[in-house]
Protein backbone atom coordinates (compact mmCIF):
# COMPACT_ATOMS: atom_id res chain seq x y z
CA UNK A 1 102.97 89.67 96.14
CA UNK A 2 106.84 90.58 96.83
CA UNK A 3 109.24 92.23 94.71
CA UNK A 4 109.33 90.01 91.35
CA UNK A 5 113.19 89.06 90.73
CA UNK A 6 112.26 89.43 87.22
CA UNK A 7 112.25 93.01 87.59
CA UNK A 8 115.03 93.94 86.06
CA UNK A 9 116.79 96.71 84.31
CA UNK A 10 114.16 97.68 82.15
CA UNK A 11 111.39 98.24 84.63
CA UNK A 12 113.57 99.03 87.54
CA UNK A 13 115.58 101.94 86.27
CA UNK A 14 112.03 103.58 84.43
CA UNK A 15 110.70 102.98 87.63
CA UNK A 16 113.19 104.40 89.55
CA UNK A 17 113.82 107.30 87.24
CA UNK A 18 110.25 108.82 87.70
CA UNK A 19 110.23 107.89 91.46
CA UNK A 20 112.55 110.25 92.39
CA UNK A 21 110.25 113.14 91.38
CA UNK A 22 106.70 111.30 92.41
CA UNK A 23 108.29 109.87 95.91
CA UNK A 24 107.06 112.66 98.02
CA UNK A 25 103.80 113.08 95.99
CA UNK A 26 102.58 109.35 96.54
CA UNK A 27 104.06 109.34 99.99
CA UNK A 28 101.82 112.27 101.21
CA UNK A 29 98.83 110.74 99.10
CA UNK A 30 99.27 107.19 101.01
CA UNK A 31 99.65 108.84 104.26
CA UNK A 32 96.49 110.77 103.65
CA UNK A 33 94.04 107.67 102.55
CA UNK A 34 95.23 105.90 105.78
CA UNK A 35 95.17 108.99 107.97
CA UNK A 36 91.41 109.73 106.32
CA UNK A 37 90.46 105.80 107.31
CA UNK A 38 89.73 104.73 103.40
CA UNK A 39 92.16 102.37 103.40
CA UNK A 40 95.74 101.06 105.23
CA UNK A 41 96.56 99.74 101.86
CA UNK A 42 97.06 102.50 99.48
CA UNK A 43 98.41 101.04 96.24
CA UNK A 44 99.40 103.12 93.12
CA UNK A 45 98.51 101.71 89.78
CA UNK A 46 101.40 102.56 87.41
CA UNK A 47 100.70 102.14 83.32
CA UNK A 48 102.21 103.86 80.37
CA UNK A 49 99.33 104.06 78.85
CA UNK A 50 95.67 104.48 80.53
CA UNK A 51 94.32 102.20 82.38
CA UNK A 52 90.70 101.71 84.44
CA UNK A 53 92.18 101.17 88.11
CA UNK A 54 92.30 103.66 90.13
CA UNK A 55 92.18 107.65 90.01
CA UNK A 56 94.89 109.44 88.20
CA UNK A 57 96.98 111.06 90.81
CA UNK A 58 99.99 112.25 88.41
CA UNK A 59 100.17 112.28 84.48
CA UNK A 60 103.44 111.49 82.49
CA UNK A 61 102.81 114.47 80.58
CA UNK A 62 102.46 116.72 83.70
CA UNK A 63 106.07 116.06 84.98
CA UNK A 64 107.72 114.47 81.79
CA UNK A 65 107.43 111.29 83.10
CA UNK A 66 107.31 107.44 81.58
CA UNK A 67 104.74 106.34 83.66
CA UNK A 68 101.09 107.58 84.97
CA UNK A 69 100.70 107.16 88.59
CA UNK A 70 97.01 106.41 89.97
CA UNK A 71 95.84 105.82 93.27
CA UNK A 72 93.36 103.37 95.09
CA UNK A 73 93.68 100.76 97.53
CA UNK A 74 92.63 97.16 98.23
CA UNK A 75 89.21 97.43 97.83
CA UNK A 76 89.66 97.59 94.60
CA UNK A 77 91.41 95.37 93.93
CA UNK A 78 89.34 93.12 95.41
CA UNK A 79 86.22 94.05 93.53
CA UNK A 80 87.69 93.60 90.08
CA UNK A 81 88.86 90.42 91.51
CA UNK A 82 92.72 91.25 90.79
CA UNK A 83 93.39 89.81 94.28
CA UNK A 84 90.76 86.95 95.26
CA UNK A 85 88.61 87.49 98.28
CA UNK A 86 90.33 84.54 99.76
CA UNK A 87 94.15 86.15 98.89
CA UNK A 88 93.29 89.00 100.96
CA UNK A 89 95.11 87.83 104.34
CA UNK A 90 98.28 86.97 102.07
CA UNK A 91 97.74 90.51 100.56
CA UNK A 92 98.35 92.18 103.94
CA UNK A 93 100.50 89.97 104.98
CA UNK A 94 103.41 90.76 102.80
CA UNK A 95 101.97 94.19 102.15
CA UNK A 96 105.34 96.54 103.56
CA UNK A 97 104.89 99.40 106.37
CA UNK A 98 103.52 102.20 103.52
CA UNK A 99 105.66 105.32 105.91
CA UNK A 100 108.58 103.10 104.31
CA UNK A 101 107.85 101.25 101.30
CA UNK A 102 105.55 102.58 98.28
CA UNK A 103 102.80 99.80 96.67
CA UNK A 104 103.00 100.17 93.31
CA UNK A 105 101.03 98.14 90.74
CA UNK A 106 102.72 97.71 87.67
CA UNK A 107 100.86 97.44 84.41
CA UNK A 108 102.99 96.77 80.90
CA UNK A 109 102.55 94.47 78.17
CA UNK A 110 105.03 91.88 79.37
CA UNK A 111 104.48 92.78 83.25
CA UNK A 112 102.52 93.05 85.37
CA UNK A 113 103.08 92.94 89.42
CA UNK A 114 103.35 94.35 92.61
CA UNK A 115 106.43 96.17 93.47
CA UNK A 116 107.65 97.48 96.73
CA UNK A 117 110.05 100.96 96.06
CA UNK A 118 111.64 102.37 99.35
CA UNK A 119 111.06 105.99 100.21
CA UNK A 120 114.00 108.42 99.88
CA UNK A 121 115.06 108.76 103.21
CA UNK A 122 114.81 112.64 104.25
């Protein structure tokens, strides 16, 4: 559930690339489904292509992006049985304070993981 190591250039610098102009999106969207009570575990689905999880937040096309940016949280993630009822306590466990860290879920033909991408600091 951390950081993969094998995240390297290729995903990282996509990644990081659209991040600057999503960061404050997804961090007022996270901050939202906690403050509302869904969920403390926002997590945004990210896919180049679409993808079931999740509710499209942003569109590559909207901001001339490389990825589209969904949002849902652990419940979900649970129910399609992408994290095992039994994982959940691990889940949370190494799940990173979301006013710092943003969840994404990475979806791509040869990866797919969790990834942990540090707010800009203001």
């Amino acid at each position: 559930m951390d950081n993969n190591p094998e995240i390297s250039g290729k995903y990282l610098g996509t990644i990081t690339e659209d991040f600057v102009f999503v960061s404050d999106t997804l961090k007022e969207a996270s901050y939202a489904v906690r403050k509302r009570g869904f969920s403390d575990y926002p997590i945004f689905p990210i896919c180049k292509v679409e993808q079931p999880i999740g509710k499209l937040l942003i569109g590559a096309q909207e901001l001339n992006l490389k990825w589209n940016y969904h949002i849902t949280y652990l419940d979900e993630f649970v129910q399609r049985k992408i994290i095992a009822e039994e994982k959940m306590e691990d889940f949370k466990a190494s799940y990173k304070d979301p006013d710092e860290f943003c969840c994404l879920f990475v979806i791509d033909n040869n990866f797919t993981n969790f990834v942990f991408i540090p707010y800009p600091e203001d």
